[in-house]
C-alpha atoms as a PDB file:
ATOM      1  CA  UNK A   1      40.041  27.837 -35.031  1.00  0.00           C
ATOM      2  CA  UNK A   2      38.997  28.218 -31.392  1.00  0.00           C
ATOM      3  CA  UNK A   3      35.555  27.007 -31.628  1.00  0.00           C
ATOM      4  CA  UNK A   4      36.798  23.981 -34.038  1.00  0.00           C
ATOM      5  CA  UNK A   5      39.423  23.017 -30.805  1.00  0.00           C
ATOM      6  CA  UNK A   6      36.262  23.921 -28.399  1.00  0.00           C
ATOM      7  CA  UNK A   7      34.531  20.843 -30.291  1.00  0.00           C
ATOM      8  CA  UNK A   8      37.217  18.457 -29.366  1.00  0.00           C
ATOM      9  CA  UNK A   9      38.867  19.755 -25.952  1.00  0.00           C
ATOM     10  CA  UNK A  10      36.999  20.944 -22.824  1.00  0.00           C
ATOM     11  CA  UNK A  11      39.999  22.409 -21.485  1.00  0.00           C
ATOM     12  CA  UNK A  12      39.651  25.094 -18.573  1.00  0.00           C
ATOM     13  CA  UNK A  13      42.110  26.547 -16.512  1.00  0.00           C
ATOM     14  CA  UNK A  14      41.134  26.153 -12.823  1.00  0.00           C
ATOM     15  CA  UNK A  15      40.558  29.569 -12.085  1.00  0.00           C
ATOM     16  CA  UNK A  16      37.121  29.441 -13.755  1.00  0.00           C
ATOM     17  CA  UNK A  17      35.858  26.455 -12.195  1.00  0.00           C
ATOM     18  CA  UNK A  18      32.835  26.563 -10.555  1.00  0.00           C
ATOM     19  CA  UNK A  19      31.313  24.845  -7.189  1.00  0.00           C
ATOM     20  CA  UNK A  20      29.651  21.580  -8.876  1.00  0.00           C
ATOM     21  CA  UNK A  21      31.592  21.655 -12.022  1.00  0.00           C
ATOM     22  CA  UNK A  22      32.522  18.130 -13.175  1.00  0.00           C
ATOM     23  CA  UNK A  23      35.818  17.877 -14.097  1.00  0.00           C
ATOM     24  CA  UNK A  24      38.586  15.532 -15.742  1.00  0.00           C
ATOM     25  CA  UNK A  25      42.172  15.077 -16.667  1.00  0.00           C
ATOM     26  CA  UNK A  26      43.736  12.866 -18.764  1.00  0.00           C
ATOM     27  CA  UNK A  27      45.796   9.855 -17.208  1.00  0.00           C
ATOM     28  CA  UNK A  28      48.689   7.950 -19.476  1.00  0.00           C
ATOM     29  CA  UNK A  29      49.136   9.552 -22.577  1.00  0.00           C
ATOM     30  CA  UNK A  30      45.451  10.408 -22.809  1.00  0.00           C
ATOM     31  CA  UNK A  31      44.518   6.549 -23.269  1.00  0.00           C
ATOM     32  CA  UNK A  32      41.629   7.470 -20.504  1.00  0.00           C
ATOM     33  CA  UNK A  33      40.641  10.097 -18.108  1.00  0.00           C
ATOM     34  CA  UNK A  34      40.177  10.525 -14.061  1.00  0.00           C
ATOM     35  CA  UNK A  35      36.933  12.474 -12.907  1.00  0.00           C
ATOM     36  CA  UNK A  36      35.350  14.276 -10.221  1.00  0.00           C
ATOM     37  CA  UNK A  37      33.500  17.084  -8.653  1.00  0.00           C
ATOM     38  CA  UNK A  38      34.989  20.561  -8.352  1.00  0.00           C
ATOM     39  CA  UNK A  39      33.364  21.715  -4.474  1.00  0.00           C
ATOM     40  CA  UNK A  40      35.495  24.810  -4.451  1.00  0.00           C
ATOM     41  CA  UNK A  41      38.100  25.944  -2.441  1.00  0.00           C
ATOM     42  CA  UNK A  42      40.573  24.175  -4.524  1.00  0.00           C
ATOM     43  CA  UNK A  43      39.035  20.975  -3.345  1.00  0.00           C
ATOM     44  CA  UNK A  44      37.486  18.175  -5.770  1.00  0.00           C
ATOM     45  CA  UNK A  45      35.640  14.872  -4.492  1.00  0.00           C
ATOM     46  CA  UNK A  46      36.767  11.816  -6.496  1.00  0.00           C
ATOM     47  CA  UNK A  47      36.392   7.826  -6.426  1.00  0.00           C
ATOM     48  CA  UNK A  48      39.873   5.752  -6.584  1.00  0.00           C
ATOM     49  CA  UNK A  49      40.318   2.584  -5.638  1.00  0.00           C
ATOM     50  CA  UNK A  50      38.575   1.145  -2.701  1.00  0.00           C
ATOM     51  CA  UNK A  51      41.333  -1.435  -2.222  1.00  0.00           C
ATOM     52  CA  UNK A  52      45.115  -0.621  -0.886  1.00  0.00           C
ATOM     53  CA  UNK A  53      47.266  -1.601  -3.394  1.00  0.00           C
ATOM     54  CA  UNK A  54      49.759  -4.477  -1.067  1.00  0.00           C
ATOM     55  CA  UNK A  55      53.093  -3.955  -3.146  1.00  0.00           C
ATOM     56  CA  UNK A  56      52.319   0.090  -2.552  1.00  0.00           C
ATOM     57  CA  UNK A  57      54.058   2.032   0.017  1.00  0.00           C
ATOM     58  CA  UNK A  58      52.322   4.135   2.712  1.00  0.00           C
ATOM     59  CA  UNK A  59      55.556   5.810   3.460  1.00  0.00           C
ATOM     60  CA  UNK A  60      55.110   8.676   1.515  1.00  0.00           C
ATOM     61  CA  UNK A  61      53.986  11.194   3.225  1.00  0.00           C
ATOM     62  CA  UNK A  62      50.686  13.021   2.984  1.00  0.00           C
ATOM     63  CA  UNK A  63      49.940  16.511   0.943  1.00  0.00           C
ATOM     64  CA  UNK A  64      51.185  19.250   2.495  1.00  0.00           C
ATOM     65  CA  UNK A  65      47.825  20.934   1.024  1.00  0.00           C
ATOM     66  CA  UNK A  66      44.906  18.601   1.500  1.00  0.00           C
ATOM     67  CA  UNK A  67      46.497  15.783   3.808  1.00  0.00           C
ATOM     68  CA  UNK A  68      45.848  13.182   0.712  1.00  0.00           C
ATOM     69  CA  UNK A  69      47.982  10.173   1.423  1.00  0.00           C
ATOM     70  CA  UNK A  70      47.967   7.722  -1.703  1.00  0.00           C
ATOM     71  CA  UNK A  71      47.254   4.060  -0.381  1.00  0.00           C
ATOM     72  CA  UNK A  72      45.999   5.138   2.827  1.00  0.00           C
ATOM     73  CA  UNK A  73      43.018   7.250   1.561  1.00  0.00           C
ATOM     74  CA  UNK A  74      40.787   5.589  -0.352  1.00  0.00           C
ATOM     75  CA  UNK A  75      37.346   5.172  -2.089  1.00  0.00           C
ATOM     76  CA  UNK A  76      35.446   8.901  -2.287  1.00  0.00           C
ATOM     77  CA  UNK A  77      38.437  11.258  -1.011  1.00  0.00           C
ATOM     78  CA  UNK A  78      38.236  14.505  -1.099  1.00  0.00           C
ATOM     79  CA  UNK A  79      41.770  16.064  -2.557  1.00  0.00           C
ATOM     80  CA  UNK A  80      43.411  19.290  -3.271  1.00  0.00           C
ATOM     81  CA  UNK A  81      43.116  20.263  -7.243  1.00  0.00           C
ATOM     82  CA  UNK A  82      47.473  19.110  -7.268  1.00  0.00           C
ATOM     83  CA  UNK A  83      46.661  15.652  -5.931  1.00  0.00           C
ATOM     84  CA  UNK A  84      43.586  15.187  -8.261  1.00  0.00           C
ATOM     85  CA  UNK A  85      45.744  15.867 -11.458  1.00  0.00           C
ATOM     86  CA  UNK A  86      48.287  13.522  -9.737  1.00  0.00           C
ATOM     87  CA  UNK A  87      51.400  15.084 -11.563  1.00  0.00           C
ATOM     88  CA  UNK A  88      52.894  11.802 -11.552  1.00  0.00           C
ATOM     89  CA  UNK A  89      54.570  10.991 -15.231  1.00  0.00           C
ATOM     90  CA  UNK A  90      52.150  10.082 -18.068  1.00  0.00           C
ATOM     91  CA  UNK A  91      49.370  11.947 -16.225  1.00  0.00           C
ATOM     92  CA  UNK A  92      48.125  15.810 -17.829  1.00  0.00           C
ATOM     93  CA  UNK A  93      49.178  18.755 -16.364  1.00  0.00           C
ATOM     94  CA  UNK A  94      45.462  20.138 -17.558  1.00  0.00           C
ATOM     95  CA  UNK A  95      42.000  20.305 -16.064  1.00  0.00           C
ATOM     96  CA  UNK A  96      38.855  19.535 -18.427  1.00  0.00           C
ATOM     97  CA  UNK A  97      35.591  20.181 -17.668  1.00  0.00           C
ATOM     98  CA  UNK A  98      32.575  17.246 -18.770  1.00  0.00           C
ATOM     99  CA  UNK A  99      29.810  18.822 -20.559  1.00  0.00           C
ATOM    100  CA  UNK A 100      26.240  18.124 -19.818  1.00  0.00           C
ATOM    101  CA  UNK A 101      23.399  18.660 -22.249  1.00  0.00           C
ATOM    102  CA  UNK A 102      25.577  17.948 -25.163  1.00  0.00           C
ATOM    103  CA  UNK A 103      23.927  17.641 -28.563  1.00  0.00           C
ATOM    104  CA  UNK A 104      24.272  14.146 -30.237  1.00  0.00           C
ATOM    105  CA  UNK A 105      25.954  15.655 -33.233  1.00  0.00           C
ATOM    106  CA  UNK A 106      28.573  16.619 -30.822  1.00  0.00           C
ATOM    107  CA  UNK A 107      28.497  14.083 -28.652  1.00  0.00           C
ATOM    108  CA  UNK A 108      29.450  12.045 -32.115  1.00  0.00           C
ATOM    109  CA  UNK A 109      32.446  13.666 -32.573  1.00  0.00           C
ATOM    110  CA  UNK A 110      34.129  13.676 -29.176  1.00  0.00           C
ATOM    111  CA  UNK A 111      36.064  11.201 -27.414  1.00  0.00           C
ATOM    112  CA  UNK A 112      34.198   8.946 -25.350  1.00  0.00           C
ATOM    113  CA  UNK A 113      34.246  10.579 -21.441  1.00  0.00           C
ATOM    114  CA  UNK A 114      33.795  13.985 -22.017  1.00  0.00           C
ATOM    115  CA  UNK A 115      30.427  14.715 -21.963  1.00  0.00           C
ATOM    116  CA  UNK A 116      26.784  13.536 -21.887  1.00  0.00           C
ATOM    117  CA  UNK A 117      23.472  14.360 -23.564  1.00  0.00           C
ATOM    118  CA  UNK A 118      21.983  14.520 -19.878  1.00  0.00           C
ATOM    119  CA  UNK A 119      20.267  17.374 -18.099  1.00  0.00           C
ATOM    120  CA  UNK A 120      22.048  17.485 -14.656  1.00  0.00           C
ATOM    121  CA  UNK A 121      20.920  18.654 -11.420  1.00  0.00           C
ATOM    122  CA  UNK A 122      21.889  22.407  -9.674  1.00  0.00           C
ATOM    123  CA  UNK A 123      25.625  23.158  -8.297  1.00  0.00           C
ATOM    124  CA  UNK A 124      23.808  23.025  -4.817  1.00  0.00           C
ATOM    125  CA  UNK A 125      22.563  19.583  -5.125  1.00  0.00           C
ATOM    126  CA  UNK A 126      25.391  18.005  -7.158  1.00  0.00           C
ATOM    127  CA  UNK A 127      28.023  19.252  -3.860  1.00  0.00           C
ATOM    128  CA  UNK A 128      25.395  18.078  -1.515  1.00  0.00           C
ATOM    129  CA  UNK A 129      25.759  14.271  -3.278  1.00  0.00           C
ATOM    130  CA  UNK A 130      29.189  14.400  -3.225  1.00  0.00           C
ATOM    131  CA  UNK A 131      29.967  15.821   0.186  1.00  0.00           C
ATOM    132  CA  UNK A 132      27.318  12.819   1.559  1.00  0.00           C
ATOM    133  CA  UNK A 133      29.319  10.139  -1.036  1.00  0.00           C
ATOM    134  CA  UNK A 134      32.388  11.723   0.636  1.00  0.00           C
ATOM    135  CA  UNK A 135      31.182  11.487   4.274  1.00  0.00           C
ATOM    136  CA  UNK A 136      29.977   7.885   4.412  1.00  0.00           C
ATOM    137  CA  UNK A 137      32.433   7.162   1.773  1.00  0.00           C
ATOM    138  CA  UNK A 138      29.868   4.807   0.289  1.00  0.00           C
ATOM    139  CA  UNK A 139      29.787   4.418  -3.318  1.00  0.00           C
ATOM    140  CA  UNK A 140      30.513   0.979  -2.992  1.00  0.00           C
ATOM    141  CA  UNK A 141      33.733  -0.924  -4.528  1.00  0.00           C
ATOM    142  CA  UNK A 142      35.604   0.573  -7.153  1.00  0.00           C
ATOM    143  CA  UNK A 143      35.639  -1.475 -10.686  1.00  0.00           C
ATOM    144  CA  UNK A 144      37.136  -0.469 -13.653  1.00  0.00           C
ATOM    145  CA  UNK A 145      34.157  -2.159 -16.012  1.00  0.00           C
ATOM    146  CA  UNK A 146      30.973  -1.361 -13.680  1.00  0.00           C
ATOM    147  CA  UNK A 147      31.683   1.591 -10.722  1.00  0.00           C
ATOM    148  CA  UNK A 148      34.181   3.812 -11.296  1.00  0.00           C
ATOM    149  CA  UNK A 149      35.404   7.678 -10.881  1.00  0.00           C
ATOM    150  CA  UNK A 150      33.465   8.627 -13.829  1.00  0.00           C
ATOM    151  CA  UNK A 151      30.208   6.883 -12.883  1.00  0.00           C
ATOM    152  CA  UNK A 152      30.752   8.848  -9.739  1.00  0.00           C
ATOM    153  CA  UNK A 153      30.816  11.769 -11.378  1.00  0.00           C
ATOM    154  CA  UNK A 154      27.894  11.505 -13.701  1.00  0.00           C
ATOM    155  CA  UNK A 155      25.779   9.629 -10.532  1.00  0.00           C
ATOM    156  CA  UNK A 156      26.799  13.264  -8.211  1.00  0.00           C
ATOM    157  CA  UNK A 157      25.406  15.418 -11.627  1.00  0.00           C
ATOM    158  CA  UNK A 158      22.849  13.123 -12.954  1.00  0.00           C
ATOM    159  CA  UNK A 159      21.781  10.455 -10.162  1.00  0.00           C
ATOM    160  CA  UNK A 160      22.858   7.737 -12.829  1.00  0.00           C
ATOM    161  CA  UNK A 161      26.274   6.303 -12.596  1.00  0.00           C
ATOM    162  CA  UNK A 162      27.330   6.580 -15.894  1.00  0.00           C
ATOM    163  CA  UNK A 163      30.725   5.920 -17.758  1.00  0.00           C
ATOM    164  CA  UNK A 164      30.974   6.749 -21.567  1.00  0.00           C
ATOM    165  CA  UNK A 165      34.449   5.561 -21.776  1.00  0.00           C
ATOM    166  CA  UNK A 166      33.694   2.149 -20.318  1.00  0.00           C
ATOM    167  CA  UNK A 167      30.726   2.107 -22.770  1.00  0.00           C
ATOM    168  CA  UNK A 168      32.885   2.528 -25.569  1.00  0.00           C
ATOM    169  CA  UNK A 169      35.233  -0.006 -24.751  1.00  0.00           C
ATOM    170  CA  UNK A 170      32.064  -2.607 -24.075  1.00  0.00           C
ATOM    171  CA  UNK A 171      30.818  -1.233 -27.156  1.00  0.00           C
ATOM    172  CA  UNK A 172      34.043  -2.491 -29.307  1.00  0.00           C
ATOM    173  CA  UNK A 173      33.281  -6.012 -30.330  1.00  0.00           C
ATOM    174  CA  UNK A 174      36.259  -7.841 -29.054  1.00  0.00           C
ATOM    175  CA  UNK A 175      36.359  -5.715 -26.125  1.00  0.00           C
ATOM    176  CA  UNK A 176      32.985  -6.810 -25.180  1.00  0.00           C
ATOM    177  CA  UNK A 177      34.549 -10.097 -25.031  1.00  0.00           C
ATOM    178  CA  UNK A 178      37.391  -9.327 -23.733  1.00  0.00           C
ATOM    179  CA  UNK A 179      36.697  -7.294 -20.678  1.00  0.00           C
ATOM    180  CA  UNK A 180      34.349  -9.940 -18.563  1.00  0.00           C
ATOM    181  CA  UNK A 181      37.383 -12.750 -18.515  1.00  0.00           C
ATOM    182  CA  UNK A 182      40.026  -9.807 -17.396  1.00  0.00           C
ATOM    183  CA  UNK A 183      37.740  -9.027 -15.223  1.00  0.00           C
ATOM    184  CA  UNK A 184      36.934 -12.516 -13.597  1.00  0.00           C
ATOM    185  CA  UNK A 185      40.888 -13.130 -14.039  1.00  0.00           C
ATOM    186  CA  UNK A 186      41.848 -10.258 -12.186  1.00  0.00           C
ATOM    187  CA  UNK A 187      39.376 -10.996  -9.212  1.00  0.00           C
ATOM    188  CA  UNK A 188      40.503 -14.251  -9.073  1.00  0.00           C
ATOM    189  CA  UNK A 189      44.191 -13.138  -8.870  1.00  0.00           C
ATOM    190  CA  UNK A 190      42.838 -10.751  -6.205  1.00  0.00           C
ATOM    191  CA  UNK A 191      40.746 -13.527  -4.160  1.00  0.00           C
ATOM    192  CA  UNK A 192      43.640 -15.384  -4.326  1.00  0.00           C
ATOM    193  CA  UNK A 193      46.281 -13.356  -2.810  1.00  0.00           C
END
């Protein structure tokens, strides 16, 4: 039974995480997931929005762990392993770890987002990109459809910003249709504002 649930879960508690690991957790009611890289000392680099949310408050105050303020800190923020798995309601209480060098067969069977057929670069280098994404915080604006904290995670592992869950969606025929006019509508709300 445990290698049937190995297929379908990547599950890992966070004591085994490794420097360079990329890792996920699933956001409301597992309907998608929030990435990043694991650069130890309980510490993961992630993308979020690049934008402060204006109906948001800043008066919450920050972590008591990693200083994380939500709608203060944003684009590539480095967080404690709490503030990546948000606790907030709807959002897992688990950490998953994205598997590289997948086989198709298994990459078949999986939900979309939690793994890749790519070869990825060494812990070393995959920190190294993410500390220097972190830095200059510079991996441009966050989009839902085209740049987002998965494609961060597979660009810091891979070098190509890659989402398979936002490939799925596109991939879904009225989705594909979809998707560009929320899109446009959505920066036009924003523009607008």
């Amino acid at each position: 039974m445990k290698g049937i649930e190995r297929l379908f879960t990547h599950r890992i508690d966070s004591s085994r995480l490794k420097t360079g690991d990329h890792i996920y957790a699933y956001r409301f009611i597992r309907l998608y997931s929030h990435h990043g890289i694991f650069v130890g000392d309980s510490r993961v680099i992630h993308f979020i929005q690049t934008k402060s949310n204006k109906g948001a408050s800043k008066d919450k105050p920050p972590c008591e762990t990693c200083g994380y303020q939500k709608n203060v800190h944003l684009g590539v923020i480095k967080t404690c392993l709490d503030c990546f798995l948000s606790r907030r309601l709807f959002s897992s209480k688990s950490l998953h770890l994205y598997q590289y060098e997948e086989h198709k067969f298994e990459k078949l069977v999986k939900m979309p987002g939690t793994g890749s057929t790519a070869a990825c670069f060494p812990p070393e280098t995959v920190v190294e990109i993410a500390e220097a994404f972190h830095v200059n915080n510079n991996f441009g604006g966050y989009d839902l459809f085209g740049n987002n904290c998965e494609g961060f995670a597979t660009s810091c592992k891979t070098g190509h910003p890659i989402s398979e869950q936002i490939t799925s969606i596109k991939n879904t025929p009225i989705i594909g249709v979809i998707a560009p006019i929320l899109t446009n509508a959505l920066d036009h709300l924003k523009s607008s504002s």
